[in-house]
Protein backbone atom coordinates (compact mmCIF):
# COMPACT_ATOMS: atom_id res chain seq x y z
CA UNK A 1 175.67 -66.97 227.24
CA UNK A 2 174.72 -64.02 225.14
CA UNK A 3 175.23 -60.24 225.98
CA UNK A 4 172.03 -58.19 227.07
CA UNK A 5 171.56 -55.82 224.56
CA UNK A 6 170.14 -53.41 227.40
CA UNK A 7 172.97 -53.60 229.52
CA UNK A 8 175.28 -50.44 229.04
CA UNK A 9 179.07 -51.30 228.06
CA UNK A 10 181.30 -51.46 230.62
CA UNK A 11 183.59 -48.22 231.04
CA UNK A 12 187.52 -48.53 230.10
CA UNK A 13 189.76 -49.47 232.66
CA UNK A 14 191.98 -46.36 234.25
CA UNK A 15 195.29 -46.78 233.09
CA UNK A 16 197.71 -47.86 235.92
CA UNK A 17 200.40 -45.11 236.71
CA UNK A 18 203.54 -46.12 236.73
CA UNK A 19 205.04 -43.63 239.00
CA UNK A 20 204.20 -43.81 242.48
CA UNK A 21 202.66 -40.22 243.43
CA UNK A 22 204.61 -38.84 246.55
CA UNK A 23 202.75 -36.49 249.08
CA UNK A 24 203.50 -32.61 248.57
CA UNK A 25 205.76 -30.52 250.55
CA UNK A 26 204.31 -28.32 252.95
CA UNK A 27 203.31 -25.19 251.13
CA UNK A 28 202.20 -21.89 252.87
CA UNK A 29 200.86 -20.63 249.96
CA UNK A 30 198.94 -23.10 249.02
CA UNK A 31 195.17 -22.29 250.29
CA UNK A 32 194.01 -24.90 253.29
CA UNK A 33 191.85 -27.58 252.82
CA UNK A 34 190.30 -29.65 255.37
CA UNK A 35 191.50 -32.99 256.05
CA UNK A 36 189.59 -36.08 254.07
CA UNK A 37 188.16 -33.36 251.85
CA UNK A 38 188.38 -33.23 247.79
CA UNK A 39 188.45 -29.23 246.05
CA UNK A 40 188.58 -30.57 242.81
CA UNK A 41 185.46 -29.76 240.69
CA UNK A 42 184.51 -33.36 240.05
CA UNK A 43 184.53 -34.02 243.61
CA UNK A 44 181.08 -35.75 244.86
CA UNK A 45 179.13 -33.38 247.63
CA UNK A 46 179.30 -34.49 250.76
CA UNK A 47 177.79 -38.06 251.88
CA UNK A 48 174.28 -37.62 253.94
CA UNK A 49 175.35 -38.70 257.78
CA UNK A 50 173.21 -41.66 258.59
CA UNK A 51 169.95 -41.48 260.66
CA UNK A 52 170.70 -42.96 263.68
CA UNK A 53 168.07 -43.65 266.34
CA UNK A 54 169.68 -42.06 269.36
CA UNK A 55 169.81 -38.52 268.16
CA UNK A 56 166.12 -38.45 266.79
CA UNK A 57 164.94 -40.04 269.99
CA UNK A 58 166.69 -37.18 271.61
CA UNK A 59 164.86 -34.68 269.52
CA UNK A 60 161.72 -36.02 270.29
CA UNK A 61 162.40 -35.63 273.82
CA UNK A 62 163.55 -31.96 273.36
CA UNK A 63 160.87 -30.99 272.02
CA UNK A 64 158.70 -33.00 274.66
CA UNK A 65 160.85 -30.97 277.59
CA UNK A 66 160.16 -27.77 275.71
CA UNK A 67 156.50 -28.57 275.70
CA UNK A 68 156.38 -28.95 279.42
CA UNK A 69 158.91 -26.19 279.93
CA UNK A 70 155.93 -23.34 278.43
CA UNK A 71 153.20 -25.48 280.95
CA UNK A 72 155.14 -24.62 283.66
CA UNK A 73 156.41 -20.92 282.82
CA UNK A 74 152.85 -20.05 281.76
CA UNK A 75 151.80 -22.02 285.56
CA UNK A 76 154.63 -20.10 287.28
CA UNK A 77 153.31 -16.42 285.19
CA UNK A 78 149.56 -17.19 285.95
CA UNK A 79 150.16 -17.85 289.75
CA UNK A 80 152.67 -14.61 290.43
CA UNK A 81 150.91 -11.91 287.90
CA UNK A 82 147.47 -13.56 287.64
CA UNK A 83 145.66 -11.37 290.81
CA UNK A 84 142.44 -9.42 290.95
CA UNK A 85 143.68 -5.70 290.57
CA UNK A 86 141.86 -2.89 289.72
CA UNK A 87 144.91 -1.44 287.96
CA UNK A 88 147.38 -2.38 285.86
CA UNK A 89 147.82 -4.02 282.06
CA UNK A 90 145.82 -7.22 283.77
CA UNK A 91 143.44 -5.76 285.83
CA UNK A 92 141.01 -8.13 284.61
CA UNK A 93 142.96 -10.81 284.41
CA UNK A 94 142.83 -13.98 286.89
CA UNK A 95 144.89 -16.68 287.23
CA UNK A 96 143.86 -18.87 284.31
CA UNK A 97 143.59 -15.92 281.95
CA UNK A 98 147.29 -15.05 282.55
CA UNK A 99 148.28 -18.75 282.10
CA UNK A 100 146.32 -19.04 279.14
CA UNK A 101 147.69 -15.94 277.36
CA UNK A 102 150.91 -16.84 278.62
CA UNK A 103 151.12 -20.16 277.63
CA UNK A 104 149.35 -19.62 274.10
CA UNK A 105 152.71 -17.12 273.25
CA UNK A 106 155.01 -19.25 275.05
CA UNK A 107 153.58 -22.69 272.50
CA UNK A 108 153.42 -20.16 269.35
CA UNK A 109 157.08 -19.11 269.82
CA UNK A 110 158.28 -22.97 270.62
CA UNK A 111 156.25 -23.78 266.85
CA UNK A 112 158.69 -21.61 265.26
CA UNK A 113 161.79 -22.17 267.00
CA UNK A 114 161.13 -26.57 266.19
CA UNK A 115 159.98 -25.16 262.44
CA UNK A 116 163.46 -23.46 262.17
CA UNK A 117 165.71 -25.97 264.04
CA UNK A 118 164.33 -29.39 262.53
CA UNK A 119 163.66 -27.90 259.11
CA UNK A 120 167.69 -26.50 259.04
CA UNK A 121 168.42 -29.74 260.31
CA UNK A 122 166.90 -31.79 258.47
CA UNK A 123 168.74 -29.18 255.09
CA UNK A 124 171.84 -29.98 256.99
CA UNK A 125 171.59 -33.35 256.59
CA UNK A 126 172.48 -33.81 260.46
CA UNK A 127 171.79 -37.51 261.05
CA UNK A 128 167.76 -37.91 262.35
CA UNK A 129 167.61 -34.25 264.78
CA UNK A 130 166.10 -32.16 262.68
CA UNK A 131 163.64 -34.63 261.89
CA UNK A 132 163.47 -35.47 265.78
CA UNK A 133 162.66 -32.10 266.53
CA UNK A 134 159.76 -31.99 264.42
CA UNK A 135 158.27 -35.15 265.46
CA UNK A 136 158.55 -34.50 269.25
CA UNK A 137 156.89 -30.82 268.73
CA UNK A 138 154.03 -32.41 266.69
CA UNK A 139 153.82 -35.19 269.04
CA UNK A 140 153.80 -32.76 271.97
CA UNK A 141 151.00 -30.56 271.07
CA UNK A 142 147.73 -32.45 271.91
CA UNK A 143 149.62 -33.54 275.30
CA UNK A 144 149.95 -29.57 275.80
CA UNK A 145 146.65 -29.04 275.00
CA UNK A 146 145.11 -31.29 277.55
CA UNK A 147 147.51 -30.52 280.31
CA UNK A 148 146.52 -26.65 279.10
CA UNK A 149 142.88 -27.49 279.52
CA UNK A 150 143.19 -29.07 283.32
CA UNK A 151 145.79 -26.75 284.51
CA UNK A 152 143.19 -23.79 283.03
CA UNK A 153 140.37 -25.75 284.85
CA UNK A 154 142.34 -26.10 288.27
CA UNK A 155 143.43 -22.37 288.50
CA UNK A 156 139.86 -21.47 287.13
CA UNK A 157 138.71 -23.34 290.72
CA UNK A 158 141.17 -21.26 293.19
């Protein structure tokens, strides 16, 4: 068989030492190092964890708790300081106006929390969170938006 004439040469073999390295004294003076890890300036970065199922299945669901979590604190804020007042910062406010308002703030402030959690993650290199995080919080919004709309329509009723 001929060689390919595209295929780069093979490197040169290392060559073999011939006196067995022995491991180093301890050294207080030396500066510490973490265990497994290389401070040599040729050393590779460090490997990308695998994704694994479990933790962005776990993200997802975080994200689809957190969802819920702002339907029920904007529920729980609508019922206890949505009332017909004549006084106060919502003294025009019912029920479903409070929930609304509250639950519009409540969503906004979940957007950037999964932004800056799965994003970092995801820079991190943490395994499939990070990008769990942001698939739960996208997959959570429309779900949020029609429980918004019949929890808004049922408190609209009382």
């Amino acid at each position: 068989m001929s060689d390919n004439p595209y295929r780069a040469p093979a490197p040169p073999a290392a060559p073999a030492a011939s006196v067995p390295v022995q491991p180093a004294a301890y050294d207080p003076a030396a500066p510490a190092v973490a265990a497994g890890s290389d401070s040599s300036p040729n050393a590779l970065a460090h490997a990308r964890r695998p994704v694994e199922a479990g933790l962005v299945w776990r993200g997802i669901f975080t994200m689809l708790g957190a969802h819920a979590l702002t339907m029920v604190v904007g529920l729980v804020a609508g019922v206890v300081f949505g009332r017909e007042s004549d006084y106060g910062p919502l003294s025009d406010g019912d029920q479903a106006y409070v929930f609304v308002v509250v639950g519009v703030f409540a969503q906004f402030i979940l957007g950037i929390v999964a932004l800056v959690t799965g994003i970092g993650g995801i820079i991190r290199r943490d395994g499939g969170k990070g990008s769990g995080l942001l698939i739960g919080w996208v997959a959570g919004i429309p779900a949020s938006l029609i429980a918004g709309i019949v929890i808004t329509a049922s408190l609209a009723d009382m």
